[in-house]
N, C-alpha and C. Protein backbone atom coordinates (compact mmCIF):
# COMPACT_ATOMS: atom_id res chain seq x y z
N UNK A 1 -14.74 -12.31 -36.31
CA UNK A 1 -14.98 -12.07 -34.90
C UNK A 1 -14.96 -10.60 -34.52
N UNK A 2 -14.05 -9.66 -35.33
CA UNK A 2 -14.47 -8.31 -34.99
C UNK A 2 -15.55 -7.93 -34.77
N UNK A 3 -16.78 -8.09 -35.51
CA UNK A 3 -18.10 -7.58 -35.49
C UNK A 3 -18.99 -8.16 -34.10
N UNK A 4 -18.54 -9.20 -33.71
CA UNK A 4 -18.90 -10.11 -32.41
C UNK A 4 -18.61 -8.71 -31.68
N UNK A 5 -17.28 -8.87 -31.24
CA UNK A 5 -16.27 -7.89 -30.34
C UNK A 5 -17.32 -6.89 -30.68
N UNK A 6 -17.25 -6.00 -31.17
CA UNK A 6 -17.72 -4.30 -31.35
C UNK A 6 -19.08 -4.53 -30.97
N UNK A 7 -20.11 -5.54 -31.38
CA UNK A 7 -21.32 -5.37 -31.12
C UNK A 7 -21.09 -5.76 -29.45
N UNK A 8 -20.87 -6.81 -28.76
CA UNK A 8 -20.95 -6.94 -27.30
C UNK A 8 -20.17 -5.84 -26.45
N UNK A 9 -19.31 -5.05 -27.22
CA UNK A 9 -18.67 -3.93 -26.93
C UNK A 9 -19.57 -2.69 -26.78
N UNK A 10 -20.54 -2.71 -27.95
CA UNK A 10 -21.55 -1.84 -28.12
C UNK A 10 -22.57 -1.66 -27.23
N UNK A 11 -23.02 -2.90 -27.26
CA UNK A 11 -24.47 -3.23 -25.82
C UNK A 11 -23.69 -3.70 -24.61
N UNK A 12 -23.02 -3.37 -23.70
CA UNK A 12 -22.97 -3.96 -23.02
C UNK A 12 -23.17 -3.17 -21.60
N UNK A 13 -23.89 -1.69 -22.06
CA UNK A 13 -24.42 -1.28 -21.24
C UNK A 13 -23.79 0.00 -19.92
N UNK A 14 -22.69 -0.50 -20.37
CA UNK A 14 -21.70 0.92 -19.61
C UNK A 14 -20.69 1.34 -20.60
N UNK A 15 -20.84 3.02 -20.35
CA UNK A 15 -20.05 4.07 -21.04
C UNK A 15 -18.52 3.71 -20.64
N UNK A 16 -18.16 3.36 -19.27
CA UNK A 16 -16.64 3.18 -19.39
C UNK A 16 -15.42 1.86 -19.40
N UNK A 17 -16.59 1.26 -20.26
CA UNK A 17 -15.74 0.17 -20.87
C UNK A 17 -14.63 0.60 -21.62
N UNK A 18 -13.55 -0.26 -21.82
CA UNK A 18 -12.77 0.06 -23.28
C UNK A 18 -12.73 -0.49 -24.37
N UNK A 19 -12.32 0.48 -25.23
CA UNK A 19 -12.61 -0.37 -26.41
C UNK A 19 -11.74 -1.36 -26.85
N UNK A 20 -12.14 -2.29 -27.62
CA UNK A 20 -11.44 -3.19 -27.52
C UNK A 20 -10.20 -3.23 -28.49
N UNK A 21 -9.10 -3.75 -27.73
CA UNK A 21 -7.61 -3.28 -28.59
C UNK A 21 -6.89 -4.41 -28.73
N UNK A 22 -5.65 -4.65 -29.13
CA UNK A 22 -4.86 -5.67 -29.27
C UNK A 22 -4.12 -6.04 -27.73
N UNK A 23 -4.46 -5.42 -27.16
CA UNK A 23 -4.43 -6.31 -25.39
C UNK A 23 -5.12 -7.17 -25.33
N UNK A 24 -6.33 -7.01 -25.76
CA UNK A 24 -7.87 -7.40 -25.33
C UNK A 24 -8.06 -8.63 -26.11
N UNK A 25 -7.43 -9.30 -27.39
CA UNK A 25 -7.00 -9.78 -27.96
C UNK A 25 -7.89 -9.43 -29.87
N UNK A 26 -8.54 -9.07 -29.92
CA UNK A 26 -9.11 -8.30 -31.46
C UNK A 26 -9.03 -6.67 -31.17
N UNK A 27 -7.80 -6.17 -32.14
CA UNK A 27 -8.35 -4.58 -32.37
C UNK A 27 -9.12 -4.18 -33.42
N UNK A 28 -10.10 -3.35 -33.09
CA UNK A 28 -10.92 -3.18 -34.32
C UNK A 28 -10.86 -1.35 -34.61
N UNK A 29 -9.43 -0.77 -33.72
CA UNK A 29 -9.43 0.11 -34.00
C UNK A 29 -7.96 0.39 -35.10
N UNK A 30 -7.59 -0.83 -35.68
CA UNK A 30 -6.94 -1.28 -36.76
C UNK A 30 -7.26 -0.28 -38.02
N UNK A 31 -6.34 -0.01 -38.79
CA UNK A 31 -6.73 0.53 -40.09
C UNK A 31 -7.37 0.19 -41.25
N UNK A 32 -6.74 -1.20 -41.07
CA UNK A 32 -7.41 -2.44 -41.91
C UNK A 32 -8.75 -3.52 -41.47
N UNK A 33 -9.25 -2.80 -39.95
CA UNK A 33 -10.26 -3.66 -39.48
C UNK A 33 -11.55 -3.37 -40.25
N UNK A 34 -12.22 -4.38 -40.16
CA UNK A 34 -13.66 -4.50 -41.41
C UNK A 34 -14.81 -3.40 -40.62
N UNK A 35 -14.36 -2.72 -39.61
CA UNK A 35 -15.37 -2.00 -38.73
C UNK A 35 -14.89 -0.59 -39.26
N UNK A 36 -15.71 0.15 -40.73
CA UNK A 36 -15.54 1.43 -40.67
C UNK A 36 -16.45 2.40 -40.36
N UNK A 37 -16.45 3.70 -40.88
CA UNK A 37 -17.13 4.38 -40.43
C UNK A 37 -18.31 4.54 -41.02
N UNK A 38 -18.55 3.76 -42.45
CA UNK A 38 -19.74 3.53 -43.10
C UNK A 38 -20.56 2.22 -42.42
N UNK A 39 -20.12 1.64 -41.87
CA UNK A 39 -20.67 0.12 -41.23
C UNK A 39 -21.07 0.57 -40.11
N UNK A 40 -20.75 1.46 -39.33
CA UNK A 40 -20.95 1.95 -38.12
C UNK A 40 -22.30 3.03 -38.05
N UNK A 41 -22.33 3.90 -39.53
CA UNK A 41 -23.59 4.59 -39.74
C UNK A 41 -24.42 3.99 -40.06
N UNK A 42 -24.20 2.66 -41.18
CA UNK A 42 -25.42 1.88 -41.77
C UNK A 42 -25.97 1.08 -40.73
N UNK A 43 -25.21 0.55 -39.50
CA UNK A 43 -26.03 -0.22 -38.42
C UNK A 43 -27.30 0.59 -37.69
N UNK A 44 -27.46 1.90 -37.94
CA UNK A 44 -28.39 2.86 -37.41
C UNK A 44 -29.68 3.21 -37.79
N UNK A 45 -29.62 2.54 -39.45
CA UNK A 45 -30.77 3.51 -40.40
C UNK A 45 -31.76 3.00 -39.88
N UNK A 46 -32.37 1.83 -39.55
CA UNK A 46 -33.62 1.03 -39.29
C UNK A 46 -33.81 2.14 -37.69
N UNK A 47 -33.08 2.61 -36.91
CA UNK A 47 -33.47 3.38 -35.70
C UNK A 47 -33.90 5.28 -36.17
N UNK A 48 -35.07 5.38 -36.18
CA UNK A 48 -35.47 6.42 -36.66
C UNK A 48 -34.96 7.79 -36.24
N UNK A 49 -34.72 7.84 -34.53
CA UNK A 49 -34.15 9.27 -33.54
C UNK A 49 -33.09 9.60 -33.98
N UNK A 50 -32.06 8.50 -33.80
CA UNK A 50 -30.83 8.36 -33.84
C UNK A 50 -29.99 8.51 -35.35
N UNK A 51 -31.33 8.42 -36.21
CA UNK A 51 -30.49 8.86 -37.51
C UNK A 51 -30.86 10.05 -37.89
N UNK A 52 -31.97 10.73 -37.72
CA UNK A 52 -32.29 11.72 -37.90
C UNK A 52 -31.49 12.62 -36.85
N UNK A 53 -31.09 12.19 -35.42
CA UNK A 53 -29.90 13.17 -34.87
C UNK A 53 -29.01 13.55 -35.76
N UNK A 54 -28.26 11.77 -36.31
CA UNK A 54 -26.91 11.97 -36.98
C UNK A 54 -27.32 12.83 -38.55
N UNK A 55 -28.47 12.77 -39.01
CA UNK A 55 -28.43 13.93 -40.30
C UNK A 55 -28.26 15.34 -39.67
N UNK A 56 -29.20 15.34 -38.69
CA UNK A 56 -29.31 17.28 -38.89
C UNK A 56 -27.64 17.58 -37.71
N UNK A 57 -27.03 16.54 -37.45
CA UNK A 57 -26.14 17.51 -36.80
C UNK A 57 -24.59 17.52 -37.47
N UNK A 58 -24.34 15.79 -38.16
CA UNK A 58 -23.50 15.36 -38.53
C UNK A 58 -23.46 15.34 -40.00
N UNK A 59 -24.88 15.31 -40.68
CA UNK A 59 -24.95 15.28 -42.43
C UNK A 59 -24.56 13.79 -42.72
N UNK A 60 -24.51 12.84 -41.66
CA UNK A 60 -23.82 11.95 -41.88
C UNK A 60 -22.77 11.24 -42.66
N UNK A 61 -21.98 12.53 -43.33
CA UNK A 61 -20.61 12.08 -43.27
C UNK A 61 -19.86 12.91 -42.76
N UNK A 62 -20.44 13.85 -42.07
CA UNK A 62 -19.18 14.70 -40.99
C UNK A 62 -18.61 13.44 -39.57
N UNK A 63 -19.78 12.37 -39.88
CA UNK A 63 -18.66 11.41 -38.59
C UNK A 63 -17.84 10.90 -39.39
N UNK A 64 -16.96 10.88 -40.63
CA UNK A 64 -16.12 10.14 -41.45
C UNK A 64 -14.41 10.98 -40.79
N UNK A 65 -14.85 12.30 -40.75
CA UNK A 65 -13.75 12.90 -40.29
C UNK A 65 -13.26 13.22 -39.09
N UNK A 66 -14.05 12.38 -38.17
CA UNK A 66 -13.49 11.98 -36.60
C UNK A 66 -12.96 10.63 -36.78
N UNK A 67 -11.72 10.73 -35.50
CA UNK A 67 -11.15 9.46 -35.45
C UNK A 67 -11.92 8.43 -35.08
N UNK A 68 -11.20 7.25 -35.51
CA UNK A 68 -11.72 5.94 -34.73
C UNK A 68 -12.84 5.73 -33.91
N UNK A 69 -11.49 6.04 -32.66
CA UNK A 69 -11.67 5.82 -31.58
C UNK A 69 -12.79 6.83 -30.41
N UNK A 70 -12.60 7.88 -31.23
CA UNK A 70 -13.73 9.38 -30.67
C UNK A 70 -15.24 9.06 -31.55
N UNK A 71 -15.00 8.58 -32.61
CA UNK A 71 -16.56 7.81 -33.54
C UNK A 71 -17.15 6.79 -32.21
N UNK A 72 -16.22 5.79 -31.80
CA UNK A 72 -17.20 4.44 -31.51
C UNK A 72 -17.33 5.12 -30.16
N UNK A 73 -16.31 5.96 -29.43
CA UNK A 73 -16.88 6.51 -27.83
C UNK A 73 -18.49 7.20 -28.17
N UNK A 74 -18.42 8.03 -29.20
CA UNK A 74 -19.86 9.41 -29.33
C UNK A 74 -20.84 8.41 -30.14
N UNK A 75 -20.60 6.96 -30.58
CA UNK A 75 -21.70 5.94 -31.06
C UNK A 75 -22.09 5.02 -30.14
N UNK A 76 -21.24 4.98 -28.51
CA UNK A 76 -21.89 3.94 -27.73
C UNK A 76 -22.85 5.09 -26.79
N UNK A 77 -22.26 6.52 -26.55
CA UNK A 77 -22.90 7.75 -26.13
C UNK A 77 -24.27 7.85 -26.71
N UNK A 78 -24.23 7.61 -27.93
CA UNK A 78 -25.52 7.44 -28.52
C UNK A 78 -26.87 6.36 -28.40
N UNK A 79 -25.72 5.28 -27.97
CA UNK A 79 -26.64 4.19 -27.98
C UNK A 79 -27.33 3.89 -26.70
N UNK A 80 -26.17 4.39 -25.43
CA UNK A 80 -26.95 4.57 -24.15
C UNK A 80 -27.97 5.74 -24.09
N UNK A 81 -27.85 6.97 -24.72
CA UNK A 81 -28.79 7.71 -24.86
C UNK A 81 -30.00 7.45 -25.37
N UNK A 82 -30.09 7.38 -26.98
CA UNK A 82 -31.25 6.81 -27.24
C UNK A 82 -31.97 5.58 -26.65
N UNK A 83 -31.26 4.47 -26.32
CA UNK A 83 -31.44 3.34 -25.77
C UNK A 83 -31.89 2.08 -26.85
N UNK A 84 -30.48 2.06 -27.43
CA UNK A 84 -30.97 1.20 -28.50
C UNK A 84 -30.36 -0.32 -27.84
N UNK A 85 -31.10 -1.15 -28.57
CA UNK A 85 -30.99 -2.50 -28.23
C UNK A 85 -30.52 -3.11 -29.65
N UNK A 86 -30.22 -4.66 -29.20
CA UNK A 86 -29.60 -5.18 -30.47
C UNK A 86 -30.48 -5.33 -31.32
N UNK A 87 -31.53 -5.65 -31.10
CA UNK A 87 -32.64 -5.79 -31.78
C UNK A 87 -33.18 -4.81 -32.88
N UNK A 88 -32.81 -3.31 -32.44
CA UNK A 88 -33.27 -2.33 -33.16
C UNK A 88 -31.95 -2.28 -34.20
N UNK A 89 -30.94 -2.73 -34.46
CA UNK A 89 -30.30 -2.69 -35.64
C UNK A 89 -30.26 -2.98 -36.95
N UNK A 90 -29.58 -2.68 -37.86
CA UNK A 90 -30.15 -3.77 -38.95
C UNK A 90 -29.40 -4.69 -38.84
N UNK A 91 -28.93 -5.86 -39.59
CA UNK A 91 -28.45 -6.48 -40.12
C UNK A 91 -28.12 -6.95 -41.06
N UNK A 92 -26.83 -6.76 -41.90
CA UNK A 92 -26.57 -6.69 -43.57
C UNK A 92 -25.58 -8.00 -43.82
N UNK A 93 -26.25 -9.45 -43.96
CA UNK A 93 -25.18 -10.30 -44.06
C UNK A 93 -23.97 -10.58 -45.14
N UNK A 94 -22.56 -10.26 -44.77
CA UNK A 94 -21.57 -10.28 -45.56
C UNK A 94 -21.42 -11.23 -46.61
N UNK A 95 -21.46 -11.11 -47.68
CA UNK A 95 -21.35 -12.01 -49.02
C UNK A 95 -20.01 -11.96 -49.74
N UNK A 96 -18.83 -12.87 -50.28
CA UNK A 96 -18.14 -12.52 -50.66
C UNK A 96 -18.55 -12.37 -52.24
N UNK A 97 -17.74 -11.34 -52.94
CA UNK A 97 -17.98 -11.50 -54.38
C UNK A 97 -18.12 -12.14 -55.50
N UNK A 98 -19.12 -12.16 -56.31
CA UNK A 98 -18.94 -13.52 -57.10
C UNK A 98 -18.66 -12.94 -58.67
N UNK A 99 -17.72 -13.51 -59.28
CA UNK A 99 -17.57 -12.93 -60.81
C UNK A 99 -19.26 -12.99 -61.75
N UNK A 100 -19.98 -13.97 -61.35
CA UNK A 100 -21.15 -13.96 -62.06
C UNK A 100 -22.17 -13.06 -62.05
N UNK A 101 -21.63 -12.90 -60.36
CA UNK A 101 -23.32 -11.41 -59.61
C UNK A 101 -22.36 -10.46 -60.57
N UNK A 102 -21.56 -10.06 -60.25
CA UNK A 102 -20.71 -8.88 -61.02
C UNK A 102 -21.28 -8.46 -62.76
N UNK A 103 -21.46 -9.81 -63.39
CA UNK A 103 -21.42 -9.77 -64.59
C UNK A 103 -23.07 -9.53 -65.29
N UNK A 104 -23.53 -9.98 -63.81
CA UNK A 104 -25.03 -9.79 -64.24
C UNK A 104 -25.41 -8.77 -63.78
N UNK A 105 -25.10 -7.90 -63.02
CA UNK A 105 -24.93 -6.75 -62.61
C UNK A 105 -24.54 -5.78 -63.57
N UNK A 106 -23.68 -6.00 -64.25
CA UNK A 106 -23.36 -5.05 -65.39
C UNK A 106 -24.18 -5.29 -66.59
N UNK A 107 -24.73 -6.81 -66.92
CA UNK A 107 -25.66 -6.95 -67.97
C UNK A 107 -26.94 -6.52 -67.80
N UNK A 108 -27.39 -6.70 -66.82
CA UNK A 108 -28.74 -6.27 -66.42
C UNK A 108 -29.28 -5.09 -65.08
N UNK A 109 -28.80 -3.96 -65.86
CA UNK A 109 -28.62 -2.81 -64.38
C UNK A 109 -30.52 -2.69 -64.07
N UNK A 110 -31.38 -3.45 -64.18
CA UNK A 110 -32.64 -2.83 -64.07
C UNK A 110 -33.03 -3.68 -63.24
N UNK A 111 -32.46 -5.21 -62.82
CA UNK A 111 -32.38 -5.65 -61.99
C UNK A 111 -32.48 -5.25 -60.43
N UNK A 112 -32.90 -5.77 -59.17
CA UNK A 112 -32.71 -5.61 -57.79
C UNK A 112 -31.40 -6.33 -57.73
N UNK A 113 -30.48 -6.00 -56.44
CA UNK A 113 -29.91 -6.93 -55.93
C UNK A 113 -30.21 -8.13 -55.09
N UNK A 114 -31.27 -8.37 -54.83
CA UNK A 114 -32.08 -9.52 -54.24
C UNK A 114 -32.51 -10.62 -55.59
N UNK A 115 -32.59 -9.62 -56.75
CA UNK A 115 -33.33 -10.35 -57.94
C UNK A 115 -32.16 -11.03 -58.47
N UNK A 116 -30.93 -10.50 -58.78
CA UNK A 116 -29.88 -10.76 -59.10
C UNK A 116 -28.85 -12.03 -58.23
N UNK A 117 -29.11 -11.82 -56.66
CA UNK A 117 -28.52 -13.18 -56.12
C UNK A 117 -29.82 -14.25 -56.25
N UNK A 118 -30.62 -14.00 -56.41
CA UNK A 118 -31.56 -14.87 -56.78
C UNK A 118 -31.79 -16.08 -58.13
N UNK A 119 -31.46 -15.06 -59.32
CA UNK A 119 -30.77 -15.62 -60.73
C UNK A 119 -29.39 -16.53 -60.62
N UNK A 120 -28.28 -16.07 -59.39
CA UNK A 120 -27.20 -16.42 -59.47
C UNK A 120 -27.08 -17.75 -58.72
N UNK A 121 -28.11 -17.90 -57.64
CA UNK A 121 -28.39 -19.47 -56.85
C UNK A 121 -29.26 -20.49 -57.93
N UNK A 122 -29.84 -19.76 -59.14
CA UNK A 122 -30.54 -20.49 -59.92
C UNK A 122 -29.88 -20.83 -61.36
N UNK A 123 -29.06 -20.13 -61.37
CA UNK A 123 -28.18 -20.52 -62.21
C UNK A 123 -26.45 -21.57 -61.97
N UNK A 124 -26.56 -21.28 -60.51
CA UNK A 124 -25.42 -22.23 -60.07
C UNK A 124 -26.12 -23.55 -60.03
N UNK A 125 -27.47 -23.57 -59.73
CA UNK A 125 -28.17 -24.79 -59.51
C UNK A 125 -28.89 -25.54 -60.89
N UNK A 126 -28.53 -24.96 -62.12
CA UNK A 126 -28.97 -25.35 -63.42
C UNK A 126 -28.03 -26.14 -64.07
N UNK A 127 -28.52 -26.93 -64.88
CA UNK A 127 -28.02 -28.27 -65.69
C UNK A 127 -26.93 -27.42 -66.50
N UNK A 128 -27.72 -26.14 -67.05
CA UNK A 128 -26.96 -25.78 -68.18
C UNK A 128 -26.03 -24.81 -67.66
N UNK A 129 -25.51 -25.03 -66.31
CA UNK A 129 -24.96 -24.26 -65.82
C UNK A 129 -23.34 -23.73 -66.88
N UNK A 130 -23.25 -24.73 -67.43
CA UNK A 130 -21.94 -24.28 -68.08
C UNK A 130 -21.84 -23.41 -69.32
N UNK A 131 -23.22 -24.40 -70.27
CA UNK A 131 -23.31 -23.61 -71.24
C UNK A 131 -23.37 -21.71 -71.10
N UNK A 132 -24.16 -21.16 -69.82
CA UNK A 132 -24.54 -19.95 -69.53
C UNK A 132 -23.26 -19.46 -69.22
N UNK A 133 -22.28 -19.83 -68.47
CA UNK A 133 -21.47 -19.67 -68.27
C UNK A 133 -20.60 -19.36 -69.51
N UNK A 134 -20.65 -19.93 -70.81
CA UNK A 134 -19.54 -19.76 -72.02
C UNK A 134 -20.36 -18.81 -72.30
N UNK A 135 -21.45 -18.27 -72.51
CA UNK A 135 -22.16 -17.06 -72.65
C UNK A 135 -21.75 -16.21 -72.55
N UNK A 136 -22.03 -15.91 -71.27
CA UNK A 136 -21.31 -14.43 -70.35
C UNK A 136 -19.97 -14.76 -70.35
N UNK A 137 -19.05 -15.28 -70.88
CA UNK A 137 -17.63 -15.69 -71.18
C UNK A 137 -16.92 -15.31 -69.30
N UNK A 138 -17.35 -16.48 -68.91
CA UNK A 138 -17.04 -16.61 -67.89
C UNK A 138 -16.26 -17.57 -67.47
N UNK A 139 -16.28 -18.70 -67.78
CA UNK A 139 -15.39 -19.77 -67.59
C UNK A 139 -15.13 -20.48 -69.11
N UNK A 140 -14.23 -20.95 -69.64
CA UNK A 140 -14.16 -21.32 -70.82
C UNK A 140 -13.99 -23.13 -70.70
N UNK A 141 -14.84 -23.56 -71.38
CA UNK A 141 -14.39 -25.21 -71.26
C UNK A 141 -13.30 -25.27 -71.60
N UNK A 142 -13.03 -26.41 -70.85
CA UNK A 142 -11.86 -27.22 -71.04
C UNK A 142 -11.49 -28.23 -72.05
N UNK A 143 -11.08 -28.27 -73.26
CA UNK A 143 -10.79 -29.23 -74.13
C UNK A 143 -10.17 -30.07 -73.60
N UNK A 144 -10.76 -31.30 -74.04
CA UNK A 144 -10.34 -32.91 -73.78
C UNK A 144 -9.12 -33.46 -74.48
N UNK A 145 -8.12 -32.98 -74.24
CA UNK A 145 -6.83 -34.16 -75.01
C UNK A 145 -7.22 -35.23 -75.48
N UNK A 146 -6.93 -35.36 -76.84
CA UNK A 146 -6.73 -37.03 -77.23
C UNK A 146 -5.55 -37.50 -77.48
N UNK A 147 -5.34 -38.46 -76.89
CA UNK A 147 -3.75 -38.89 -77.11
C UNK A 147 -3.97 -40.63 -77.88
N UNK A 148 -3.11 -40.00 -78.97
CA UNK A 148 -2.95 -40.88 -79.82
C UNK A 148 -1.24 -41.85 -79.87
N UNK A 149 -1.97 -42.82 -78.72
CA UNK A 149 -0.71 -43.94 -78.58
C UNK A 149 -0.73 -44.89 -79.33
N UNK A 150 0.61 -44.96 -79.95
CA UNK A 150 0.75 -46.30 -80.71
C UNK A 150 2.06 -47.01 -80.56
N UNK A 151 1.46 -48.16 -79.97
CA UNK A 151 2.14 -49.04 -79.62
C UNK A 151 3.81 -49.70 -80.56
N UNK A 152 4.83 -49.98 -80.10
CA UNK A 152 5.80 -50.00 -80.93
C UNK A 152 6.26 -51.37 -80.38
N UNK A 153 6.86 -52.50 -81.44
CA UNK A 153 6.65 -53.44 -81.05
C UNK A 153 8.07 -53.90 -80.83
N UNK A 154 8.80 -53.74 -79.62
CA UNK A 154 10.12 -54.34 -79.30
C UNK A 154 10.19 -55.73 -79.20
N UNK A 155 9.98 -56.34 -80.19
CA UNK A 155 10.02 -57.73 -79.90
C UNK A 155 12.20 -58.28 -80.13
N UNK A 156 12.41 -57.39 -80.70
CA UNK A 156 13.63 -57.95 -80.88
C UNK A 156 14.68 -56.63 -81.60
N UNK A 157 15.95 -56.56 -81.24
CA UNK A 157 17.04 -55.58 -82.02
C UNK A 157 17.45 -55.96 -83.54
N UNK A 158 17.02 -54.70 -83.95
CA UNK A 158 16.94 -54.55 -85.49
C UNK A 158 18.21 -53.35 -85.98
N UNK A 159 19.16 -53.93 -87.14
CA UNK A 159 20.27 -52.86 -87.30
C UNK A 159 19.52 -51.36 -87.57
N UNK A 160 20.58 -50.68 -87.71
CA UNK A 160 19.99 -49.08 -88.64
C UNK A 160 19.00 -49.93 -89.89
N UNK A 161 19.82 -50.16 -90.72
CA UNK A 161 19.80 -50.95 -92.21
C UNK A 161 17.86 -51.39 -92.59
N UNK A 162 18.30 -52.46 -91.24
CA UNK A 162 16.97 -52.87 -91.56
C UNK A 162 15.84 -52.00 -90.94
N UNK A 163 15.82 -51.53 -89.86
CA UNK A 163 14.68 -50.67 -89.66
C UNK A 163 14.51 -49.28 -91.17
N UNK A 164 15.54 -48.76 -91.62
CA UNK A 164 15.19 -48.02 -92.64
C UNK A 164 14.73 -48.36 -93.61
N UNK A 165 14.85 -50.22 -93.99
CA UNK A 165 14.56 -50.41 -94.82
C UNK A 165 12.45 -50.85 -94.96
N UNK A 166 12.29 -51.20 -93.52
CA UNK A 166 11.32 -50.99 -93.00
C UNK A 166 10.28 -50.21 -93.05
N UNK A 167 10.97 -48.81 -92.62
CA UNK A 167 10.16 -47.71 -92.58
C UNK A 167 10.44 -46.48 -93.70
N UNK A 168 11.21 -46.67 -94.36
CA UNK A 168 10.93 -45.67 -95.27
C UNK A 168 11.23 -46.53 -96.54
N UNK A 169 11.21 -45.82 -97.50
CA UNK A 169 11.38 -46.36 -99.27
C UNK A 169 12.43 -46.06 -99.95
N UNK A 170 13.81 -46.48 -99.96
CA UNK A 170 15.13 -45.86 -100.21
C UNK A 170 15.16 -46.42 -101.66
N UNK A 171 15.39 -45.29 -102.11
CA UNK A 171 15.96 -45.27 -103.86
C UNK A 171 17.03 -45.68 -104.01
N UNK A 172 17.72 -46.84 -104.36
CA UNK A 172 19.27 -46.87 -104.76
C UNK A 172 19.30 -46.68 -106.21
N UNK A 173 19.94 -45.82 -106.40
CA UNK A 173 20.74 -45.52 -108.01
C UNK A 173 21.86 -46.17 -108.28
């Protein structure tokens, strides 16, 4: 929901809103909030003015070394200026990590990343999904226990004497 918050925070068309804090009930000016200062430049690149401002004035990582809270004031300044709409943003949908993209990623660097989640929906969706999997030593099968029960037949109490004489082969000398 942060990214909700910051974007309706973003467009909503007046400079003296506030930003939104742990009053408000989401802070996204948190240390640990998923809203940094790289997410905040990459929402821009698809807007042509506005990034070419932020190169020739900022190099775009001189906004890394302003705070927070002075970044998202001089990025909504921006956005009423240029007059950007939601529309003109990009949009980069969040994926969590998968040990397989990872692995094919390192096996095959000549790959796209489009080509690569592409292999990885086609390989989750394959028969031989497992075998590929012991491949790239990714998941290891699971061996099947066999359990070897054998039945013991209590039909009735037997001394020491006679069960030994039973089950094993005693030498008397």
């Amino acid at each position: 929901m942060p990214f909700k918050t910051f974007n309706n925070w973003l467009f909503d068309g007046s400079r003296n809103t506030p930003i939104p804090s742990a009053k408000n009930g989401i802070d996204i000016l948190k240390y640990n909030s998923p809203i940094t200062h790289t997410f905040v430049i990459s929402m821009f690149l698809k807007h042509g003015p506005l990034n070419k401002y932020l190169d020739d004035y900022f190099n775009n990582i001189g906004l890394r070394y302003l705070e927070k809270e002075d970044l998202f004031k001089f990025i909504k300044k921006c956005v009423l200026d240029f007059k950007i709409t939601r529309r003109d943003i990009t949009f980069y949908p969040r994926k969590p990590r998968q040990v397989l993209y990872d692995k094919l990623r390192e096996r095959m660097p000549m790959l796209k990343n489009n080509d690569i989640l592409l292999l990885c929906e086609i390989i989750e969706k394959s028969a031989e999904r497992d075998s590929i999997f012991e491949t790239l030593d990714l998941e290891k099968l699971k061996k099947k226990k066999i359990k070897n029960i054998k039945k013991i037949k209590h039909t009735k109490k037997i001394s020491l004497d006679e069960f030994l004489n039973e089950h094993f082969s005693i030498i008397n000398q």
